[in-house]
C-alpha atoms as a PDB file:
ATOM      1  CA  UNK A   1     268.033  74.613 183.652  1.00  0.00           C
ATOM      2  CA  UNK A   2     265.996  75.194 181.025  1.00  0.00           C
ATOM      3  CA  UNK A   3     262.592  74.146 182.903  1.00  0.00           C
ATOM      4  CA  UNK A   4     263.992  76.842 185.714  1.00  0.00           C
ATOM      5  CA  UNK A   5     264.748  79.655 182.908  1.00  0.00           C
ATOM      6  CA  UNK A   6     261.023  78.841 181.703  1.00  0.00           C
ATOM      7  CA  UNK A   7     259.400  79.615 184.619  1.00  0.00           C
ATOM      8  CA  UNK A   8     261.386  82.230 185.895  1.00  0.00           C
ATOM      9  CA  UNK A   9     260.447  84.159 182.932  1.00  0.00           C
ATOM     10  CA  UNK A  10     256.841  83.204 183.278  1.00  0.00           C
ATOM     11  CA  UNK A  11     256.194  84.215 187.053  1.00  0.00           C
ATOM     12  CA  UNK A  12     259.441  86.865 187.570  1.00  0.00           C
ATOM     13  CA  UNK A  13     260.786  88.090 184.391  1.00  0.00           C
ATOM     14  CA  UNK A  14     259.765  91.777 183.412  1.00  0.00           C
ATOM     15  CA  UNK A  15     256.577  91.030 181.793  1.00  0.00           C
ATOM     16  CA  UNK A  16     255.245  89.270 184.894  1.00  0.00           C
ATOM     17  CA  UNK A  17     253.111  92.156 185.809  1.00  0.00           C
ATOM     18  CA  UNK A  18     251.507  92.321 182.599  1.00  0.00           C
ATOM     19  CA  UNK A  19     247.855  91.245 182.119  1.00  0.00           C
ATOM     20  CA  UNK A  20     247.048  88.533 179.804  1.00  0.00           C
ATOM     21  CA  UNK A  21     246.073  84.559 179.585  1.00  0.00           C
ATOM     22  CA  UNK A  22     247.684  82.133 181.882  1.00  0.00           C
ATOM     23  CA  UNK A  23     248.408  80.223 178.845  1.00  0.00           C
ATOM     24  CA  UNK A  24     250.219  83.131 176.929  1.00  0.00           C
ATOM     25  CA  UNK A  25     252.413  83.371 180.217  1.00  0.00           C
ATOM     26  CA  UNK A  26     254.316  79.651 179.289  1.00  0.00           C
ATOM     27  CA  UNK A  27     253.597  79.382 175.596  1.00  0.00           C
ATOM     28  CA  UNK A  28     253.393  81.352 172.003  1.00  0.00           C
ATOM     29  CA  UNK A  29     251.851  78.045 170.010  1.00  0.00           C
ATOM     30  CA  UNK A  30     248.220  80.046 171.125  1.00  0.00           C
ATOM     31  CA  UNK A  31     249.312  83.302 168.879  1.00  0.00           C
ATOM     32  CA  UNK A  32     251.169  80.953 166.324  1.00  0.00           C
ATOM     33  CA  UNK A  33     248.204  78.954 165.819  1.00  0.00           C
ATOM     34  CA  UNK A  34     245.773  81.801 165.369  1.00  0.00           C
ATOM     35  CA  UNK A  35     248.149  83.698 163.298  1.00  0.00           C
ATOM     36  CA  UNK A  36     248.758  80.582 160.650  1.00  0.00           C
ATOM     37  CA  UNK A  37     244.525  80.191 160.756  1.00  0.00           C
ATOM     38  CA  UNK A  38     244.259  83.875 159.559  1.00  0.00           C
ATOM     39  CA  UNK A  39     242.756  85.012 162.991  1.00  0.00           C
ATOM     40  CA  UNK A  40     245.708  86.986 164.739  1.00  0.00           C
ATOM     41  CA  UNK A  41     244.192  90.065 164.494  1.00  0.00           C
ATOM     42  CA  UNK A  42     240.619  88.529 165.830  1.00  0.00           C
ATOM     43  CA  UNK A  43     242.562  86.792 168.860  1.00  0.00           C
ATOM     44  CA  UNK A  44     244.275  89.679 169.822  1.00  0.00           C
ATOM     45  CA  UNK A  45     242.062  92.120 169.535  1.00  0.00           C
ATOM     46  CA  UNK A  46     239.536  89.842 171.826  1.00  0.00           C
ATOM     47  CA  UNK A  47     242.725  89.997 174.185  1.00  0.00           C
ATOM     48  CA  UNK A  48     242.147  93.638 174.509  1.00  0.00           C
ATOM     49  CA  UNK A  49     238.809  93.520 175.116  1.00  0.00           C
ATOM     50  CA  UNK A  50     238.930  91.094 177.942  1.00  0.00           C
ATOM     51  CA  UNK A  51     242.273  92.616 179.266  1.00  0.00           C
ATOM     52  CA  UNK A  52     242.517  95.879 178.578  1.00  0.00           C
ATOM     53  CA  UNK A  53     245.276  98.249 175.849  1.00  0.00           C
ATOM     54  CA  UNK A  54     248.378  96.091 177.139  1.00  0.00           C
ATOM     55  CA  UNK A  55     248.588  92.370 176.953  1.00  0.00           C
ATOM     56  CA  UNK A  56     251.068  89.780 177.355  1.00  0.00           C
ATOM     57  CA  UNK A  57     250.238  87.328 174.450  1.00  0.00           C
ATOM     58  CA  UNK A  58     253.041  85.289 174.921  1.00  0.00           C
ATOM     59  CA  UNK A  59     256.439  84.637 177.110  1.00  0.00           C
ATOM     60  CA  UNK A  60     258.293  87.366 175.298  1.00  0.00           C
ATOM     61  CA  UNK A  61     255.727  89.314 173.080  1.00  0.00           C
ATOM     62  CA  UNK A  62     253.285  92.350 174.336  1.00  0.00           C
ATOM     63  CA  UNK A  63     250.094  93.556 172.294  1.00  0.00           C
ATOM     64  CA  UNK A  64     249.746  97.415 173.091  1.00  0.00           C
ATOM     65  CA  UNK A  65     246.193  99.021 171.635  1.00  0.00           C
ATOM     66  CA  UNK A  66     247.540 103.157 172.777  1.00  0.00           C
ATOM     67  CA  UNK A  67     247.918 105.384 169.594  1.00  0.00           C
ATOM     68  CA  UNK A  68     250.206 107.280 171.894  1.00  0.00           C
ATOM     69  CA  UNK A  69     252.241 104.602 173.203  1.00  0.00           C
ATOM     70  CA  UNK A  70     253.155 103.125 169.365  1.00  0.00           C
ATOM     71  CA  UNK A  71     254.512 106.363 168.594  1.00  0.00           C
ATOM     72  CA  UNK A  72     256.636 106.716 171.130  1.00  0.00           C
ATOM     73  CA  UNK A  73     257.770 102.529 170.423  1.00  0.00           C
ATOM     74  CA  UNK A  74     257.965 103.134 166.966  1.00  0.00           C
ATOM     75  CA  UNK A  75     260.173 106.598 166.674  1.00  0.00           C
ATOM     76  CA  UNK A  76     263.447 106.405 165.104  1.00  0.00           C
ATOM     77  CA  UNK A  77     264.763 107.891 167.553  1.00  0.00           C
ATOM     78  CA  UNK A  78     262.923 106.216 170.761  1.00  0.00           C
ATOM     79  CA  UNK A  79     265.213 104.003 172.813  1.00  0.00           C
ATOM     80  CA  UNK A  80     263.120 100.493 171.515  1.00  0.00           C
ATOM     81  CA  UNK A  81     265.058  98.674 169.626  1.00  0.00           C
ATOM     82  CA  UNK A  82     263.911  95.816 166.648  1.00  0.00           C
ATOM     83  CA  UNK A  83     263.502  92.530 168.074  1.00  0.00           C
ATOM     84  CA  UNK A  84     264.674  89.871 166.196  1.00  0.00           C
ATOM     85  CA  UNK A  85     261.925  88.918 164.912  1.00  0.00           C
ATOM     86  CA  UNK A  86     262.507  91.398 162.010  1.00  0.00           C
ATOM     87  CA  UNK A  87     265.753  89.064 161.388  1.00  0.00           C
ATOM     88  CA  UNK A  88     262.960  86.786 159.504  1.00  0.00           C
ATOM     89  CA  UNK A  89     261.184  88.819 157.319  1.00  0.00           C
ATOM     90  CA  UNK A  90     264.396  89.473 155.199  1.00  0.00           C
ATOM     91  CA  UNK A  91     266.514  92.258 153.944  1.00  0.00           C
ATOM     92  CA  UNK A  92     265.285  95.693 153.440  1.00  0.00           C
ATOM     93  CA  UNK A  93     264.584  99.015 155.680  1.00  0.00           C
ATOM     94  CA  UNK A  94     261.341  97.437 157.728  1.00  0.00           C
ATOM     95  CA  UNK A  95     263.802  94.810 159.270  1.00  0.00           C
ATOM     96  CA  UNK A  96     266.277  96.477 159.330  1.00  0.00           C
ATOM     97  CA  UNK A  97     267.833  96.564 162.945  1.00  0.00           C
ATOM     98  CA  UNK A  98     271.362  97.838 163.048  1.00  0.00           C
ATOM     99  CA  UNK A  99     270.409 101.433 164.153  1.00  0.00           C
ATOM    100  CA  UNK A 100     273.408 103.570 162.049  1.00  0.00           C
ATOM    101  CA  UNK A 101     272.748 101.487 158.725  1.00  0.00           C
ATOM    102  CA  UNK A 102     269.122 102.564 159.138  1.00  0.00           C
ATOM    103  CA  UNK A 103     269.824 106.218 159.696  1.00  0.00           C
ATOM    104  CA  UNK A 104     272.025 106.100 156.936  1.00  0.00           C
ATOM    105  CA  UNK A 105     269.463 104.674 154.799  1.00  0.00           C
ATOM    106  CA  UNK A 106     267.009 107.282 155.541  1.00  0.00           C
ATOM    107  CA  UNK A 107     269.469 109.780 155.038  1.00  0.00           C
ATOM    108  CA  UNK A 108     269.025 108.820 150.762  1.00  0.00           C
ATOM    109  CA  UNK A 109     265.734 109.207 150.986  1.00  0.00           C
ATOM    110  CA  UNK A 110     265.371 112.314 152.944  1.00  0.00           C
ATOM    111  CA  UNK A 111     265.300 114.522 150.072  1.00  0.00           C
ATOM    112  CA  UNK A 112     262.521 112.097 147.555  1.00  0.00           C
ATOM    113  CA  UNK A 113     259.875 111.966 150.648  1.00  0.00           C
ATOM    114  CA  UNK A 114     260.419 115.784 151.772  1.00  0.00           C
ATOM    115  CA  UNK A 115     257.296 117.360 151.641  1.00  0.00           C
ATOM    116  CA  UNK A 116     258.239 119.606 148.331  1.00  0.00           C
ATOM    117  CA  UNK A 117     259.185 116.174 146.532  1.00  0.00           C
ATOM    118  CA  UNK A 118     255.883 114.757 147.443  1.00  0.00           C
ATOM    119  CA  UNK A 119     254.267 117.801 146.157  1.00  0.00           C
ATOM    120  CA  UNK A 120     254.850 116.974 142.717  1.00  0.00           C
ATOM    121  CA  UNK A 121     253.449 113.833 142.839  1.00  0.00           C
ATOM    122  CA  UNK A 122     249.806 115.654 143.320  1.00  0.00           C
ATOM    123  CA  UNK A 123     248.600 115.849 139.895  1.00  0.00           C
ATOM    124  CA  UNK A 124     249.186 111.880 139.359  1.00  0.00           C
ATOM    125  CA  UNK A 125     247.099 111.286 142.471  1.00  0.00           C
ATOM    126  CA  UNK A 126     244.635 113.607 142.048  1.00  0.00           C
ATOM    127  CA  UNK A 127     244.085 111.847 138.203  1.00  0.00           C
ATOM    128  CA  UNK A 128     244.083 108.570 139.982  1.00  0.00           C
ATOM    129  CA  UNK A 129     241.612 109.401 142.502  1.00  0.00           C
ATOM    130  CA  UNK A 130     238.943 111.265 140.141  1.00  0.00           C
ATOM    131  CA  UNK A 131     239.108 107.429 138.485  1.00  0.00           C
ATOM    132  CA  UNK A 132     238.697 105.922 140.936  1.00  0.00           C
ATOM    133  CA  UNK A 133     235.795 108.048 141.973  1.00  0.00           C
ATOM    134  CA  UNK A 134     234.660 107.962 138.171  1.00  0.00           C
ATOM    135  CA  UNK A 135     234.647 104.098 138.325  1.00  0.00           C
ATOM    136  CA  UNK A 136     232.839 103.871 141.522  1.00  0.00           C
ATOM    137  CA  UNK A 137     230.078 105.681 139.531  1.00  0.00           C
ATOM    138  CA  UNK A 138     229.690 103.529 136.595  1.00  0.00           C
ATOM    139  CA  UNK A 139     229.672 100.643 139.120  1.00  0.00           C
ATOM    140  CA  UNK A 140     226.905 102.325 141.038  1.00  0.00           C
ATOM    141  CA  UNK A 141     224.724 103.312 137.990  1.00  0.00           C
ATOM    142  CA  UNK A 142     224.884  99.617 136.377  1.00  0.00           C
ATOM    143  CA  UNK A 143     224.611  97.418 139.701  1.00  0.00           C
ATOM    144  CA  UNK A 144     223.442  99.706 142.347  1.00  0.00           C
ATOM    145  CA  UNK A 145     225.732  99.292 144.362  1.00  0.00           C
ATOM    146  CA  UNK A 146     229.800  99.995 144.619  1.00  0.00           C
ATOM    147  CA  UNK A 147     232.495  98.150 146.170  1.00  0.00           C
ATOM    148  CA  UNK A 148     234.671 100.802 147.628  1.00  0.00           C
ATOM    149  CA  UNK A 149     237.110  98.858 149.276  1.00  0.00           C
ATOM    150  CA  UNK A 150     237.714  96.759 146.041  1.00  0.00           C
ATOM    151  CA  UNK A 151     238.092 100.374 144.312  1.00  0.00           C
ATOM    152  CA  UNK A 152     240.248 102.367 147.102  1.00  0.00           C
ATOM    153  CA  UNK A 153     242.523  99.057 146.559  1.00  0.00           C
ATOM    154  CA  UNK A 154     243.089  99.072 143.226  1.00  0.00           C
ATOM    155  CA  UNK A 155     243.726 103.030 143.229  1.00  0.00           C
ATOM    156  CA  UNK A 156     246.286 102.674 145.842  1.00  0.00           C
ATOM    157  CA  UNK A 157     247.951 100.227 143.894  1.00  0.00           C
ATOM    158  CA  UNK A 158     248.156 102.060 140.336  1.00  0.00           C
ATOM    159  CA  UNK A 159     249.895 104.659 142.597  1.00  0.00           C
ATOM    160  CA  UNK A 160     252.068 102.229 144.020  1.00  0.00           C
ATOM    161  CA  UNK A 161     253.128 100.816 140.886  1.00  0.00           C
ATOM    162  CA  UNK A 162     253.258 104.806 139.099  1.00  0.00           C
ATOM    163  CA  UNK A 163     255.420 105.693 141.874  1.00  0.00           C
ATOM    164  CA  UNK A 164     257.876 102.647 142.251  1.00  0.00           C
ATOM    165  CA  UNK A 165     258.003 101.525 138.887  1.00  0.00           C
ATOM    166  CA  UNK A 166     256.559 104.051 136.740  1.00  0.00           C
ATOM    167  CA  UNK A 167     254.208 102.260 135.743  1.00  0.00           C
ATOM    168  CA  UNK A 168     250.555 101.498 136.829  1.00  0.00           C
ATOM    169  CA  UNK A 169     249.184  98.283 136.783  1.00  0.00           C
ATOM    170  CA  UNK A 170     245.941  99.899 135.169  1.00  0.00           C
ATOM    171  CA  UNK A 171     243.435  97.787 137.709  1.00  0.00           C
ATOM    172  CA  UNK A 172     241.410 101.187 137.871  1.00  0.00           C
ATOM    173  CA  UNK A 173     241.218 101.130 133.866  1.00  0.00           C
ATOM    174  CA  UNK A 174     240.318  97.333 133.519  1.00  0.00           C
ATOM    175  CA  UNK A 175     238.765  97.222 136.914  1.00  0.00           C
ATOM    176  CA  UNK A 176     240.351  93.992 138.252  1.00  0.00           C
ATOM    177  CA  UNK A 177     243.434  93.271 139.914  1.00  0.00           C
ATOM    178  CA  UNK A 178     246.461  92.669 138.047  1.00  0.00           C
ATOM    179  CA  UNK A 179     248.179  89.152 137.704  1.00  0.00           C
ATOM    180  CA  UNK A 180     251.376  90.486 139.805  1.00  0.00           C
ATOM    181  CA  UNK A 181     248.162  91.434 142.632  1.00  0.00           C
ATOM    182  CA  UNK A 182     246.944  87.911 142.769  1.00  0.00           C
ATOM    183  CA  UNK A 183     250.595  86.361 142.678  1.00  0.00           C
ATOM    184  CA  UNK A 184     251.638  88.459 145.879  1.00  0.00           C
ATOM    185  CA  UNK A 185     247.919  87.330 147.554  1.00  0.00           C
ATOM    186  CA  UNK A 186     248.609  83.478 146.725  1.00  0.00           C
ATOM    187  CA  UNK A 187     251.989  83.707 148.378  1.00  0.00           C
ATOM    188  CA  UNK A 188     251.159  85.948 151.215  1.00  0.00           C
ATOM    189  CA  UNK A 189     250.003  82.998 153.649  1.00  0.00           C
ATOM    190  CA  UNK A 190     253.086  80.841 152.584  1.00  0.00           C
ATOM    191  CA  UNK A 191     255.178  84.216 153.858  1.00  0.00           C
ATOM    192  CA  UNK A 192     253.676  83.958 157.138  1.00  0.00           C
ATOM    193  CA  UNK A 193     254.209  79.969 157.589  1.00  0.00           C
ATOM    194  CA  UNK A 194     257.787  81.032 156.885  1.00  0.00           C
ATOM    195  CA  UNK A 195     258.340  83.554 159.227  1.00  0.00           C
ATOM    196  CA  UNK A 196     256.102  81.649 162.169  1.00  0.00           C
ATOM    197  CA  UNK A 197     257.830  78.358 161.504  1.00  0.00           C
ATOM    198  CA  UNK A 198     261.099  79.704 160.748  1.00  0.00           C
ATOM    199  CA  UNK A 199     262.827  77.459 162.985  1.00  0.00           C
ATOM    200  CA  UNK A 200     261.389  73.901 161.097  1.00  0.00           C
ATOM    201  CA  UNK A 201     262.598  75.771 157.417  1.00  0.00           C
ATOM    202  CA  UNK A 202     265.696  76.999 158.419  1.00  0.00           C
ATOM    203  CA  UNK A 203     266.390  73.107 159.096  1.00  0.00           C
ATOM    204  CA  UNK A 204     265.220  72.483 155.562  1.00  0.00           C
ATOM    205  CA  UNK A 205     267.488  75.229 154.098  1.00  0.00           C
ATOM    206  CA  UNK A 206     269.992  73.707 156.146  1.00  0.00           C
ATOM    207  CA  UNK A 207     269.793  70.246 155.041  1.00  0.00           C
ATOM    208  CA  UNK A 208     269.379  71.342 151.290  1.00  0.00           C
ATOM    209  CA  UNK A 209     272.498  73.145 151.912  1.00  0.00           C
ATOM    210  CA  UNK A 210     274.591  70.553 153.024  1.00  0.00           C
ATOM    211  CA  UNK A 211     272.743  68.154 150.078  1.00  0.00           C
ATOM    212  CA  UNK A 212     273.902  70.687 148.097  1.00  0.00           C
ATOM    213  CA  UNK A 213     277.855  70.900 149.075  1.00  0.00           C
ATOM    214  CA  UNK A 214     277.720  67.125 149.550  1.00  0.00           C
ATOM    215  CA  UNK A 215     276.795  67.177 145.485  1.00  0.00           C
ATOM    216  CA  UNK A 216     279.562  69.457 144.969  1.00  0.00           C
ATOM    217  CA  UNK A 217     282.096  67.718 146.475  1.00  0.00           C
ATOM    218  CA  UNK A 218     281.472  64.376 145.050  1.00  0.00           C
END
């Protein structure tokens, strides 16, 4: 049954139509593989190139390159809903798939991203952008040459942290990234592994569960 299942979703299910690999049409380890390398982006982006702006990249999964066509997927109020695929990357709004619990959530924060709330926020942006601009100066005059991606980064990130915490992590000031930065890099990758091997560590957690009652109970 399951052999049958496979290939009627290969050859007949609804993404049969759909232009892609031969490979991608019985198999996801191709997209797993290049997104644990670091090359997901790179593969499917090729995939457009050779296919065209929609492209099935596996049995279930479609890459679509149309500005118009992701806002129309990704409106709140469109008729696509979450896969679960959002089930893996944990609690919190992005994953969040239950339709009323979102709307309610958005609902609390309605008022703090209106666009009079967000007004008031100018003056700490503006003062974090002349900085940044300021820094990118100094950098010029002394090496010339500036990094502004490693500058734009760090600006968007003292707002990040002004805004969320309210605090900035003062990379613009000291003009390096901040410990917390470098933590969240190191365990990016590990993040991904998770989420594209979820089914191999949910056996783990499962196992160190029961090791865990078993302890209990003796």
């Amino acid at each position: 049954m399951w052999a049958v299942a496979k290939v009627k979703t290969a050859l007949y299910g609804p993404l049969s139509k759909i232009p892609g690999p031969a490979i991608g049409r019985w198999t996801n380890l191709v997209v797993k593989y290049h997104t644990l390398s670091g090359r997901r982006m790179q593969y499917i982006d090729s995939l457009f190139t050779q296919f065209g702006p929609v492209v099935r990249i596996s049995p279930t999964d479609v890459g679509i390159n149309d500005p118009d066509a992701v806002k129309v997927i990704q409106k709140v109020s469109g008729g696509f809903k979450k896969s679960a695929w959002y089930d893996k990357t944990g609690p919190g709004m992005l994953g969040m798939r239950d339709r009323e619990k979102h709307a309610r959530r958005r609902r609390l924060l309605a008022h703090p991203l209106s666009n009079s709330s967000l007004s008031t926020f100018e003056p700490l942006i503006r003062a974090k952008v002349d900085l940044a601009m300021s820094q990118m100066q100094n950098e010029y005059r002394s090496l010339g040459y500036t990094d502004c991606h490693k500058w734009f980064s760090f600006m968007a990130t003292d707002i990040i942290g002004d805004l969320t915490f309210g605090s900035s992590f003062r990379m613009l000031e000291q003009g390096r990234r901040s410990q917390y930065v470098d933590d969240l890099q190191a365990v990016m990758p590990t993040v991904n592994k998770r989420i594209e091997l979820s089914p191999f560590f949910d056996l783990i957690e499962f196992s160190n569960t029961v090791k865990n009652r078993s302890t209990v109970y003796s």
